[in-house]
C-alpha atoms as a PDB file:
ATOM      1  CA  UNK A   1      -8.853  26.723 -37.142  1.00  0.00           C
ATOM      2  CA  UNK A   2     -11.288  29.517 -35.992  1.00  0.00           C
ATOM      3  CA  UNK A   3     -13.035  27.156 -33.792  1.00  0.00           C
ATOM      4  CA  UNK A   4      -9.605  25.859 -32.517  1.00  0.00           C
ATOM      5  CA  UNK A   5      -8.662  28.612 -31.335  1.00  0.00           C
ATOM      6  CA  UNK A   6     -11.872  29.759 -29.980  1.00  0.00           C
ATOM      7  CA  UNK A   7     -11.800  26.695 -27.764  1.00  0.00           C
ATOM      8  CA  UNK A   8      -8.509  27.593 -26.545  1.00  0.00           C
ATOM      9  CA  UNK A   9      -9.703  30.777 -25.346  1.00  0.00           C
ATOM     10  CA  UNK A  10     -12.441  29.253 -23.563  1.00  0.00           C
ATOM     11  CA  UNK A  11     -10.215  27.082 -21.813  1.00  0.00           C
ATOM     12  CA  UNK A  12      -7.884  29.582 -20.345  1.00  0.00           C
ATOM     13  CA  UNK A  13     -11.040  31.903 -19.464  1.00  0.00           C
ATOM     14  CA  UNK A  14     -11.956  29.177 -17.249  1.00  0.00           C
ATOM     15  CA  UNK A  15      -8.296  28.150 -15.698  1.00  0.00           C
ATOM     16  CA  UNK A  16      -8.438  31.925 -15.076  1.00  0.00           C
ATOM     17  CA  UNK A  17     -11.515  31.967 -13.397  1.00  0.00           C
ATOM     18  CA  UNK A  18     -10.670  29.209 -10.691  1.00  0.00           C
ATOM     19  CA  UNK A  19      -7.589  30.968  -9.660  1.00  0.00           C
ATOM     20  CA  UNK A  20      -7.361  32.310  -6.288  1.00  0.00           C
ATOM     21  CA  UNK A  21      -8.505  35.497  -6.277  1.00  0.00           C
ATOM     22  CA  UNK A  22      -6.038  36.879  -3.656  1.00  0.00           C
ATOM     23  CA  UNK A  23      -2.852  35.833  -5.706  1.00  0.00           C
ATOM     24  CA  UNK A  24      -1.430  36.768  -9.233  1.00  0.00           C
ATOM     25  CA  UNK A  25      -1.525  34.984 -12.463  1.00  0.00           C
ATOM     26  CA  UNK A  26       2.511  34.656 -12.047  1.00  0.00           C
ATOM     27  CA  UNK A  27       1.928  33.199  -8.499  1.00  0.00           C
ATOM     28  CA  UNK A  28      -0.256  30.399 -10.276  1.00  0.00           C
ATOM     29  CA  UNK A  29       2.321  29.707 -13.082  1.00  0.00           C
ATOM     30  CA  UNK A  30       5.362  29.693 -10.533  1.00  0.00           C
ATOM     31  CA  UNK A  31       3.206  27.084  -7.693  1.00  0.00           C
ATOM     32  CA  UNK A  32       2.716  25.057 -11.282  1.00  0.00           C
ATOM     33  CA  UNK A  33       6.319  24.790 -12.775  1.00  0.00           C
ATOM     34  CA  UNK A  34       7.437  24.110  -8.731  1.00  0.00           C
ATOM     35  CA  UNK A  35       4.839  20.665  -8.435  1.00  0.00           C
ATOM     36  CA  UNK A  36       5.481  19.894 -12.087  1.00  0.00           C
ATOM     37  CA  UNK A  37       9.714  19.786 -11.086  1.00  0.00           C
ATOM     38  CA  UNK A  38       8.975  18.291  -7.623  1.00  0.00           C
ATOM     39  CA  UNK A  39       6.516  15.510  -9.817  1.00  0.00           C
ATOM     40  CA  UNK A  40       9.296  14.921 -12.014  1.00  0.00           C
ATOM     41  CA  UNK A  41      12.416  14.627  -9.380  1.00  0.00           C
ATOM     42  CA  UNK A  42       9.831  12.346  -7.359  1.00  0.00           C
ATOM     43  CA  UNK A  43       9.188  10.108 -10.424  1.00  0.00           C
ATOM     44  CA  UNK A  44      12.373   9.461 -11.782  1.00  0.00           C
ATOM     45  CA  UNK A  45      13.056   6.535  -9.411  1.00  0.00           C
ATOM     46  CA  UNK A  46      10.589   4.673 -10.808  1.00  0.00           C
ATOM     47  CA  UNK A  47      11.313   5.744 -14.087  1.00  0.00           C
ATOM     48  CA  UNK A  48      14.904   4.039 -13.399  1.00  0.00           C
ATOM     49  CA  UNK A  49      13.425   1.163 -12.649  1.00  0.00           C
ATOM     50  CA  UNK A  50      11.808   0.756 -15.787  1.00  0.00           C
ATOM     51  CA  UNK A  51      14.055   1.524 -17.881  1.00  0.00           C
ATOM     52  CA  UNK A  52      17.218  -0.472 -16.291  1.00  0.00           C
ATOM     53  CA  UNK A  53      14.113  -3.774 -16.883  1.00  0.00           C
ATOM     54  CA  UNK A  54      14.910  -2.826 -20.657  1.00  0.00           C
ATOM     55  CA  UNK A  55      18.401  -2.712 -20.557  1.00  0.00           C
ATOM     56  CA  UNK A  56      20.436  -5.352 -22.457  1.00  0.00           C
ATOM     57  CA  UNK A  57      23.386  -6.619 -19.787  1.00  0.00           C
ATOM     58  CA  UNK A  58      26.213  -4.294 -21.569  1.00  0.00           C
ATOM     59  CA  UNK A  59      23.883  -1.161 -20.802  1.00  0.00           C
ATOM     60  CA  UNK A  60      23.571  -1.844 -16.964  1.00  0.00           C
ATOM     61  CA  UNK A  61      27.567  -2.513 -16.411  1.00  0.00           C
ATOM     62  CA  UNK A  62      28.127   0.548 -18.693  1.00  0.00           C
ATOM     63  CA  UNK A  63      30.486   3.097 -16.924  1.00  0.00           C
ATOM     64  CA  UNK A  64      29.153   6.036 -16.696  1.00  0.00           C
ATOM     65  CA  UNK A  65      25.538   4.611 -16.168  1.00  0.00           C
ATOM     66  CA  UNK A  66      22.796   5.758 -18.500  1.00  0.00           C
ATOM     67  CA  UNK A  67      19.698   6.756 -17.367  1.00  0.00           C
ATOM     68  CA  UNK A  68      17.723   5.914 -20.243  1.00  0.00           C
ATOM     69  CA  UNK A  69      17.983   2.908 -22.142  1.00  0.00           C
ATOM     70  CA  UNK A  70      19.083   3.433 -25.680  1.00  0.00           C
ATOM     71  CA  UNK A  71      18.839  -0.318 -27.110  1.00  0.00           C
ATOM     72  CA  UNK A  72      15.391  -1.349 -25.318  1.00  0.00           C
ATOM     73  CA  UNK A  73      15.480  -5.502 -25.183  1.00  0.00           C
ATOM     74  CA  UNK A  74      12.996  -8.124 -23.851  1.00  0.00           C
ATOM     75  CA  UNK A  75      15.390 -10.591 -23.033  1.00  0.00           C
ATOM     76  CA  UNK A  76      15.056 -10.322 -19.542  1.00  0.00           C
ATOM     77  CA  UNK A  77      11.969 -10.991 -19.457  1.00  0.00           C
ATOM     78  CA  UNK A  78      12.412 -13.720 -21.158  1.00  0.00           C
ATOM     79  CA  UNK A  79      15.785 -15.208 -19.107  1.00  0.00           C
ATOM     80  CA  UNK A  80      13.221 -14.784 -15.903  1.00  0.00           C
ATOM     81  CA  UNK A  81      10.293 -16.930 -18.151  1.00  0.00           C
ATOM     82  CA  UNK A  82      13.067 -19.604 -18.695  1.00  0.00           C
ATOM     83  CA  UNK A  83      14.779 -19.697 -14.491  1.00  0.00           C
ATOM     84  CA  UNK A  84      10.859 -19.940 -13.163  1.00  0.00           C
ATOM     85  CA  UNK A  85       9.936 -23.047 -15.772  1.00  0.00           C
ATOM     86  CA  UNK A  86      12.895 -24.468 -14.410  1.00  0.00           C
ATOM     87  CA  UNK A  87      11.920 -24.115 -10.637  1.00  0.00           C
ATOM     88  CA  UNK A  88      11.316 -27.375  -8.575  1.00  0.00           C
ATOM     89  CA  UNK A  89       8.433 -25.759  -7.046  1.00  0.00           C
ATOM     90  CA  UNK A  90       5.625 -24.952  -9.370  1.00  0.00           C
ATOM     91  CA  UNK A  91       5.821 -20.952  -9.790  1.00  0.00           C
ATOM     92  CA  UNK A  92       2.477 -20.485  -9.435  1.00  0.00           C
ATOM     93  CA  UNK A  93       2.531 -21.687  -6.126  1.00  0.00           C
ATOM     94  CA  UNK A  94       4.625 -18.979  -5.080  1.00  0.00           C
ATOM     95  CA  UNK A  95       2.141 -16.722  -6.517  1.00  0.00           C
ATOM     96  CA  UNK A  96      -0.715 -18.279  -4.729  1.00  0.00           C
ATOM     97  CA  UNK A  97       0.907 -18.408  -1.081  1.00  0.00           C
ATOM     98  CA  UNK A  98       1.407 -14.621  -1.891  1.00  0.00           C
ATOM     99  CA  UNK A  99      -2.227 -13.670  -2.655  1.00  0.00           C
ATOM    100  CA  UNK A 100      -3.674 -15.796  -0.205  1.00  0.00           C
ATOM    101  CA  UNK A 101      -1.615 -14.079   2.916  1.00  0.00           C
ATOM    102  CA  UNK A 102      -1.609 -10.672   1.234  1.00  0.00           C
ATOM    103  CA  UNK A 103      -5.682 -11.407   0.781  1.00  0.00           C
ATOM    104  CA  UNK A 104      -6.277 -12.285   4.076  1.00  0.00           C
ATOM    105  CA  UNK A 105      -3.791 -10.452   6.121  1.00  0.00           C
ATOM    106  CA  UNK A 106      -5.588  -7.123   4.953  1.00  0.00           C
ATOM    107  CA  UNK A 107      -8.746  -8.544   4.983  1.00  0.00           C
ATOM    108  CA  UNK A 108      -8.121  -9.289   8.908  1.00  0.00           C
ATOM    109  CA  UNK A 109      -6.323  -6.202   9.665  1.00  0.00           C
ATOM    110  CA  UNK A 110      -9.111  -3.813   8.429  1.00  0.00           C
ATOM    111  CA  UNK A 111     -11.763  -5.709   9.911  1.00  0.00           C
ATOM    112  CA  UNK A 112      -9.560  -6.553  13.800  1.00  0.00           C
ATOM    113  CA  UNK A 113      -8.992  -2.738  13.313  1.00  0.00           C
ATOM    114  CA  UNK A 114     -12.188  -1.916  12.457  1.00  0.00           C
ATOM    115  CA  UNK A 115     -14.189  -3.542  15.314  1.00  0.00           C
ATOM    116  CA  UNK A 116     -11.171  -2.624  17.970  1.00  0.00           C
ATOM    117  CA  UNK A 117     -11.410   1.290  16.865  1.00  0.00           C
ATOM    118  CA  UNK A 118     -15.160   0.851  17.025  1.00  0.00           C
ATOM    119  CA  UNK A 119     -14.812  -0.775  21.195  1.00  0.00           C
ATOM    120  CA  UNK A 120     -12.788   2.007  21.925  1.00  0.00           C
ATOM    121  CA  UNK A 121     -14.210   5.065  20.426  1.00  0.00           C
ATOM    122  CA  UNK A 122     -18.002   4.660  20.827  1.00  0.00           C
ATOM    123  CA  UNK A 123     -17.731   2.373  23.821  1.00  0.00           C
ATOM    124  CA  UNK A 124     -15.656   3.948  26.549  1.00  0.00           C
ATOM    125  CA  UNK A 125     -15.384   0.891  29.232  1.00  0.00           C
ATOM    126  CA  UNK A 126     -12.911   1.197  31.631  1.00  0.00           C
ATOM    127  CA  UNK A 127      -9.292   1.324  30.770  1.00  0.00           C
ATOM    128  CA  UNK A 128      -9.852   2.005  27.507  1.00  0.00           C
ATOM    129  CA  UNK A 129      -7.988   5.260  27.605  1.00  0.00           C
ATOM    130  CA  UNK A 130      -4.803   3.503  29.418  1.00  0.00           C
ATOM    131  CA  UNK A 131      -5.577   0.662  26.380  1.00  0.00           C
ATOM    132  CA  UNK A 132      -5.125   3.230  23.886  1.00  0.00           C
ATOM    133  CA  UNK A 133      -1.954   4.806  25.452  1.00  0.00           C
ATOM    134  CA  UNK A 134      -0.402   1.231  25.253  1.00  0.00           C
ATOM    135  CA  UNK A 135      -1.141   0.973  21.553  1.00  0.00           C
ATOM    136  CA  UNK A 136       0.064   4.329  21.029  1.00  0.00           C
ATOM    137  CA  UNK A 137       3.876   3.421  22.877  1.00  0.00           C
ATOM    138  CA  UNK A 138       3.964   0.327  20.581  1.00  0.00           C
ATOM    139  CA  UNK A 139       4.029   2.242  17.479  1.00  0.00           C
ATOM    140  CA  UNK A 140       7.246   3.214  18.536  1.00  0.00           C
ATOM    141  CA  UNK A 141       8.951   0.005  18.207  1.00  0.00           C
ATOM    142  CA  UNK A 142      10.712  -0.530  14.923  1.00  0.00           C
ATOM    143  CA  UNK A 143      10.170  -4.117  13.511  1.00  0.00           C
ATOM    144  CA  UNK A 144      13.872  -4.780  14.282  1.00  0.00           C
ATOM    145  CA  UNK A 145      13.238  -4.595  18.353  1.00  0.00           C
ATOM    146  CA  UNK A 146      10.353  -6.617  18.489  1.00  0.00           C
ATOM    147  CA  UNK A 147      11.478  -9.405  16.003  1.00  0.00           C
ATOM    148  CA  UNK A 148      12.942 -11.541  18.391  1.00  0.00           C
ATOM    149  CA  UNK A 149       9.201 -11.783  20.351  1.00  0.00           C
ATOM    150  CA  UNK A 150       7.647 -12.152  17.581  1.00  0.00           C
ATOM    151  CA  UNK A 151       9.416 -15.070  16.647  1.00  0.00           C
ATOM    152  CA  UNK A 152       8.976 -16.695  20.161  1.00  0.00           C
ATOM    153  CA  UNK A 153       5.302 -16.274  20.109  1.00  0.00           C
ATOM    154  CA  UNK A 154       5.228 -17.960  17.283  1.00  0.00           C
ATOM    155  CA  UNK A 155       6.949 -20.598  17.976  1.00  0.00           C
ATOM    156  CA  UNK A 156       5.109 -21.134  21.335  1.00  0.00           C
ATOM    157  CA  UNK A 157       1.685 -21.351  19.593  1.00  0.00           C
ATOM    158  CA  UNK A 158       2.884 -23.445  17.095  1.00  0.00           C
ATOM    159  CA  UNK A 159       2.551 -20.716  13.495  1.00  0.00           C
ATOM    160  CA  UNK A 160       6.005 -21.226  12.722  1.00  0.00           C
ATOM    161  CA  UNK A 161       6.437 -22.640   8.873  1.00  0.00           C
ATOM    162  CA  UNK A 162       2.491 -21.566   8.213  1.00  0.00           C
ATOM    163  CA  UNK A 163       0.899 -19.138   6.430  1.00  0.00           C
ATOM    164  CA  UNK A 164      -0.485 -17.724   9.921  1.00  0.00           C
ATOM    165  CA  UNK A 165       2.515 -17.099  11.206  1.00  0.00           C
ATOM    166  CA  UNK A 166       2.397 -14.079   8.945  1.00  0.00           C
ATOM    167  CA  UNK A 167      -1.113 -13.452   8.497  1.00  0.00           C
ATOM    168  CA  UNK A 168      -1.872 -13.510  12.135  1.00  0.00           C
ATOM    169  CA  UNK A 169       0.938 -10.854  13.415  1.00  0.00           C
ATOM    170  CA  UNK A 170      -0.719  -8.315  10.780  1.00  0.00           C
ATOM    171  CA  UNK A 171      -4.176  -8.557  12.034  1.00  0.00           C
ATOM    172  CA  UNK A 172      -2.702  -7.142  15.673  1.00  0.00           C
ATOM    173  CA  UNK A 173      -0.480  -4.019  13.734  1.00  0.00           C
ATOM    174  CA  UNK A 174      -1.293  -1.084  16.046  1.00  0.00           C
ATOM    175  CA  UNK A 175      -1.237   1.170  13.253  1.00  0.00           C
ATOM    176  CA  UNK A 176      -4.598   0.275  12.125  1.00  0.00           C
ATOM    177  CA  UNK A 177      -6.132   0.600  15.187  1.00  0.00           C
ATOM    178  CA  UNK A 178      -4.797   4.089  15.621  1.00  0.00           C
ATOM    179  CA  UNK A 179      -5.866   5.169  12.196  1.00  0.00           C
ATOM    180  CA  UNK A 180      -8.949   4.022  12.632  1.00  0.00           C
ATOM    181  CA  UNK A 181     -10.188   5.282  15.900  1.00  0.00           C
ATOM    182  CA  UNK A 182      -8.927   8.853  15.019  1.00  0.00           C
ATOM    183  CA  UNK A 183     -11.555   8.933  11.904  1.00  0.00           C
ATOM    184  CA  UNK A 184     -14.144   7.079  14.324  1.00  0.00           C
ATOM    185  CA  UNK A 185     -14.005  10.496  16.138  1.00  0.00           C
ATOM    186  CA  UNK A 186     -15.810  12.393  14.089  1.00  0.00           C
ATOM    187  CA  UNK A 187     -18.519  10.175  13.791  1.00  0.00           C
ATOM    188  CA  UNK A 188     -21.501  12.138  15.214  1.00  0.00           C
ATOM    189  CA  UNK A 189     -22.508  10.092  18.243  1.00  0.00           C
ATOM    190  CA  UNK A 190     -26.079  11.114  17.779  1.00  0.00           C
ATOM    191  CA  UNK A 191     -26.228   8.942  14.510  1.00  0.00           C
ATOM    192  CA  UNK A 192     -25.283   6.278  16.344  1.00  0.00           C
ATOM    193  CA  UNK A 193     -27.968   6.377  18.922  1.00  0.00           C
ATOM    194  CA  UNK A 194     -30.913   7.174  16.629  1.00  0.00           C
ATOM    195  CA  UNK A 195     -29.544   3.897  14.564  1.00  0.00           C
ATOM    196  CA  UNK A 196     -29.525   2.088  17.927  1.00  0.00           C
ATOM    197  CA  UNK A 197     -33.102   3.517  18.406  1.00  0.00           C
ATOM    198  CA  UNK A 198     -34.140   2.467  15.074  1.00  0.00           C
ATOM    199  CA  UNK A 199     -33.169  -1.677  16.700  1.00  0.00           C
ATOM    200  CA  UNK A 200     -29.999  -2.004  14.595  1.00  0.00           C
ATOM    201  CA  UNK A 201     -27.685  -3.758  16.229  1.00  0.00           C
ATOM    202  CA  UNK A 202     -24.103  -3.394  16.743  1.00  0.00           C
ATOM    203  CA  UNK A 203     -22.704  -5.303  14.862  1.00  0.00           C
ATOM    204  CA  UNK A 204     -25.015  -3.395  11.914  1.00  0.00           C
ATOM    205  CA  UNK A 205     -24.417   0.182  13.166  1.00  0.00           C
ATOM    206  CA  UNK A 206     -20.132  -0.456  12.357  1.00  0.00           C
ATOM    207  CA  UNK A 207     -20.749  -2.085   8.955  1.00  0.00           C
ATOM    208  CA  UNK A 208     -23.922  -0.199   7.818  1.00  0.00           C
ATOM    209  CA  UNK A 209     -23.414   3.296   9.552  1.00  0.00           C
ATOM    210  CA  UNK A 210     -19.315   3.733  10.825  1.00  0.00           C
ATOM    211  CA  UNK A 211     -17.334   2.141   8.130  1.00  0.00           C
ATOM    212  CA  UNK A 212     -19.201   3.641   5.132  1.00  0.00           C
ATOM    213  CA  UNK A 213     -18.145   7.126   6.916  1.00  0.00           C
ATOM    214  CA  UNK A 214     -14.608   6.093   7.888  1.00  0.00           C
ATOM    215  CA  UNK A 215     -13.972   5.209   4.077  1.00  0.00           C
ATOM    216  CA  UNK A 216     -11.001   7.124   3.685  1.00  0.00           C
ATOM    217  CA  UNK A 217      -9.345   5.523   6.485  1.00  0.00           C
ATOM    218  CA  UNK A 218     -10.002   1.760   5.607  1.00  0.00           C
ATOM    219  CA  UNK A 219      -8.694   2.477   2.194  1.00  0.00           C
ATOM    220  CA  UNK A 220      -5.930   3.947   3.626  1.00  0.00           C
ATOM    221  CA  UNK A 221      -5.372   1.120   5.758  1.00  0.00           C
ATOM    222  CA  UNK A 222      -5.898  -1.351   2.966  1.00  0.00           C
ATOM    223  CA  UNK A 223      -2.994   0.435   1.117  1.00  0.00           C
ATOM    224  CA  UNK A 224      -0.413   0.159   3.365  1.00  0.00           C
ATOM    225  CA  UNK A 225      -1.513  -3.508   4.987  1.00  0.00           C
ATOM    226  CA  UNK A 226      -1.185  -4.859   1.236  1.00  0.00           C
ATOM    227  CA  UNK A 227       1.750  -3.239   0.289  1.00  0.00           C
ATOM    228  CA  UNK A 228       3.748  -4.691   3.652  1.00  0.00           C
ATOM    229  CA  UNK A 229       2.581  -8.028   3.016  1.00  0.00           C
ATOM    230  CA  UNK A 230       2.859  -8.034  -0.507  1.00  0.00           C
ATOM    231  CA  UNK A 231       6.583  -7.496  -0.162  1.00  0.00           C
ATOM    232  CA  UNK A 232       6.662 -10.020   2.636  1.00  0.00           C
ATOM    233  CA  UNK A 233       9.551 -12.868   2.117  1.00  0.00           C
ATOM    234  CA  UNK A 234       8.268 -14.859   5.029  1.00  0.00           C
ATOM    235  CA  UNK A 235      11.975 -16.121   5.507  1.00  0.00           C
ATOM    236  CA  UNK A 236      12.256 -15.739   9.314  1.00  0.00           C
ATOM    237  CA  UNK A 237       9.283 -17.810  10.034  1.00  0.00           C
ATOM    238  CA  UNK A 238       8.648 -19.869   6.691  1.00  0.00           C
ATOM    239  CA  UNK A 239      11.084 -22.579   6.409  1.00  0.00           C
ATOM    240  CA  UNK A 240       9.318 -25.175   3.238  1.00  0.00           C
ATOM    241  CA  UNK A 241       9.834 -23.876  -0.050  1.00  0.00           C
ATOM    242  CA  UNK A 242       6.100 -24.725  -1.337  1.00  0.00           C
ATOM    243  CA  UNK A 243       4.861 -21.706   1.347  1.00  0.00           C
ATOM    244  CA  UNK A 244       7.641 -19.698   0.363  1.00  0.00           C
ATOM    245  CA  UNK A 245       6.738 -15.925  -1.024  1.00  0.00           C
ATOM    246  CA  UNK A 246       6.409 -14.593  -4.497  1.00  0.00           C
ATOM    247  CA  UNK A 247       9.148 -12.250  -3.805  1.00  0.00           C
ATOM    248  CA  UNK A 248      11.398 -14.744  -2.035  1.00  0.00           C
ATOM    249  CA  UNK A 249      11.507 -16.709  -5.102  1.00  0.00           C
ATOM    250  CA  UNK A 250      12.280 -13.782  -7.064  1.00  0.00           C
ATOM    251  CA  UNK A 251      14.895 -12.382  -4.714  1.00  0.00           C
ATOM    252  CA  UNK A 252      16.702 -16.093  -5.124  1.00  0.00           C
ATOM    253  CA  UNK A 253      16.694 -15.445  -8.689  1.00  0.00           C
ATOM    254  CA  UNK A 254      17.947 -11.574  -8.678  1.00  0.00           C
ATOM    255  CA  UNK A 255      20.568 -12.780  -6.023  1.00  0.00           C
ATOM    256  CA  UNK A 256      22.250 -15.344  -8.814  1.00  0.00           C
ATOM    257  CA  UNK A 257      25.287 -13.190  -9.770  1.00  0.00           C
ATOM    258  CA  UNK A 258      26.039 -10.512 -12.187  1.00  0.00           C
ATOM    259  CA  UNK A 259      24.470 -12.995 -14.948  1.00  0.00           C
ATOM    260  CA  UNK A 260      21.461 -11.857 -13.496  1.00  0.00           C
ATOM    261  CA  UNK A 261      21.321  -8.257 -13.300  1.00  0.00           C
ATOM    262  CA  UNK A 262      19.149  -7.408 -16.070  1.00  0.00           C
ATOM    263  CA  UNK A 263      16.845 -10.535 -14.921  1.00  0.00           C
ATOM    264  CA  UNK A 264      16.931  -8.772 -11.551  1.00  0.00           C
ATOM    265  CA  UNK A 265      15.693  -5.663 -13.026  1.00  0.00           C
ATOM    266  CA  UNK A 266      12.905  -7.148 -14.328  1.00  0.00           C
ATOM    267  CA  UNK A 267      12.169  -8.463 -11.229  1.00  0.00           C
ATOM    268  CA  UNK A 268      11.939  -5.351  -9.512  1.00  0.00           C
ATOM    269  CA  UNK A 269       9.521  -4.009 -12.208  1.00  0.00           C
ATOM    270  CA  UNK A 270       7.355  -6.981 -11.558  1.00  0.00           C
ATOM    271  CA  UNK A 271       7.249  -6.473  -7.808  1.00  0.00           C
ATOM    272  CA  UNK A 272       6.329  -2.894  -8.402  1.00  0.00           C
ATOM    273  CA  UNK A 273       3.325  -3.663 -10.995  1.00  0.00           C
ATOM    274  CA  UNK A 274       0.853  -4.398  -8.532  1.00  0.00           C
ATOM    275  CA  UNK A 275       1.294  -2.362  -5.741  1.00  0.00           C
ATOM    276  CA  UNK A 276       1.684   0.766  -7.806  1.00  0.00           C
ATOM    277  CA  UNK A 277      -1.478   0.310  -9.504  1.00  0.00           C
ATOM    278  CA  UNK A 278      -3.212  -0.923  -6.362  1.00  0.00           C
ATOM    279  CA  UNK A 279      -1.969   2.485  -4.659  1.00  0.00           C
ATOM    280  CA  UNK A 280      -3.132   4.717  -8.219  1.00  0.00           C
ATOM    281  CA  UNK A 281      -6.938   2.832  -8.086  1.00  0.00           C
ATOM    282  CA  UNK A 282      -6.751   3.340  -4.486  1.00  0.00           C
ATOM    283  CA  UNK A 283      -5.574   6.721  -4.120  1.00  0.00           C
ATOM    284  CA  UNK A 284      -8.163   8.036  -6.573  1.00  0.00           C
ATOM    285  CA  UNK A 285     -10.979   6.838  -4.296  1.00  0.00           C
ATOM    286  CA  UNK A 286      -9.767   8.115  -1.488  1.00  0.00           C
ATOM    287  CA  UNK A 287      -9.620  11.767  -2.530  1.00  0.00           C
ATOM    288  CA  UNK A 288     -12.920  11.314  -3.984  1.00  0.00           C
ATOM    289  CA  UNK A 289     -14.504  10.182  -0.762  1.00  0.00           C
ATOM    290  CA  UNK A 290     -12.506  12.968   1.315  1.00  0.00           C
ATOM    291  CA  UNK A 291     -13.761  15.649  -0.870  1.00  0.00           C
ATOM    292  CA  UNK A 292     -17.203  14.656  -0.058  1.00  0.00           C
ATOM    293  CA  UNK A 293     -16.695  14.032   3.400  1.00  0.00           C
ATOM    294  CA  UNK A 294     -16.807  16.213   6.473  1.00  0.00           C
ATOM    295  CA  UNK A 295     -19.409  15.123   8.185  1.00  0.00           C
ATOM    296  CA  UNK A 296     -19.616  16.936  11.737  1.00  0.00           C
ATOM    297  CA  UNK A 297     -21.848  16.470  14.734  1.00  0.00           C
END
């Protein structure tokens, strides 16, 4: 008990000593209680979602709604098990057509990015300024405006009712490009030349010298290139059902009446699985390498 308690004191000697010297123990505890209540009121969508996947059907129609569930249930779980055996397209190959574009869309973006950032930043040729400018007005162009010309370009090179149709518009997303040239800045130029110096070659300097530096920005990048095409239906350009989209199938499903409300619930959790723990494993990293960053010429 002794030792307990010992320990205790230990622990808050330390908490006390990494304060902030210039503000007051009540200061700390009020900045704590204020994330703590922001952390909750942030998490309690998800939290919702969760717990309506639980919900037996006579839960989610009660009136008025529960946020917790009370009688937790598998069975929609188990309804959603049942609709995808009975799918004329193999589930799985939903699930495959969404890895592969969600694999290689980000795969392509980061690297297109990459290599385009790279061009611009450390090789100022002419225009590239003006270039940037034009990349910088297209970010302003909501995905609703520019979905018609997307859909023509398409068409005119033949992508529609492919997988590239959308891998290939998110290798060109400007946002990447932008993200990545303004972390390419403060890459000290005289590491590139002494690497140039030392014979490596281009192509080595980005992979071997830039991108290990620019590490917080390709992660970045990676989370929010995955997450879009993760959630991808592919149903403006994607017209066979065996290239059809994880969560187009499971959209058809949540969209079959009020049957399948708790089986849409599910779905949702499902859809959220992966992202959310891609964006936690993710997220951790990139703090890390920020914190250890801050390299300046």
């Amino acid at each position: 008990m002794g030792r307990k308690k010992h320990k205790l004191k230990h622990s808050i000697r330390k908490v006390l000593k990494k304060r902030a010297p210039n503000r007051s123990l009540l200061g700390d505890v009020f900045i704590l209680i204020m994330l703590l209540a922001i952390g909750a009121f942030l998490a309690l969508p998800l939290v919702l979602v969760i717990s309506n996947a639980f919900k037996p059907l006579d839960e989610i129609f009660l009136f008025p709604p529960r946020f917790f569930v009370r009688n937790p249930t598998m069975n929609n779980f188990r309804d959603l098990l049942v609709l995808m055996s009975n799918s004329w397209v193999p589930f799985t190959r939903y699930f495959f057509n969404t890895i592969f574009m969600t694999a290689v869309g980000t795969a392509g973006h980061v690297i297109v990015a990459s290599m385009a950032a790279y061009a611009l930043e450390k090789h100022g040729f002419p225009g590239s300024k003006t270039f940037f400018k034009i990349i910088i007005t297209t970010l302003m162009f909501s995905p609703v405006v520019t979905a018609i010309p997307n859909y023509l370009t398409m068409s005119k090179i033949g992508f529609l009712d492919s997988y590239l149709s959308i891998i290939i518009p998110a290798f060109g997303f400007p946002l990447g490009l932008f993200l990545m040239k303004q972390f390419m800045v403060n890459v000290p130029n005289s590491l590139i030349e002494s690497a140039r110096l030392d014979g490596a070659s281009e192509w080595k300097i980005l992979w071997k010298v830039v991108m290990p530096m620019v590490k917080p920005a390709w992660l970045t990048l990676v989370i929010f290139s995955f997450q879009g095409l993760w959630n991808a239906t592919g149903g403006t350009y994607i017209y066979s059902e065996e290239l059809k989209t994880l969560p187009y199938a499971l959209n058809q499903i949540r969209l079959g009446g009020i049957a399948r409300q708790g089986t849409g619930a599910a779905v949702q959790l499902l859809m959220l699985i992966v992202p959310v723990t891609m964006f936690i494993i993710t997220q951790s990293n990139i703090i890390e390498t920020m914190a250890s960053s801050g390299l300046k010429e």
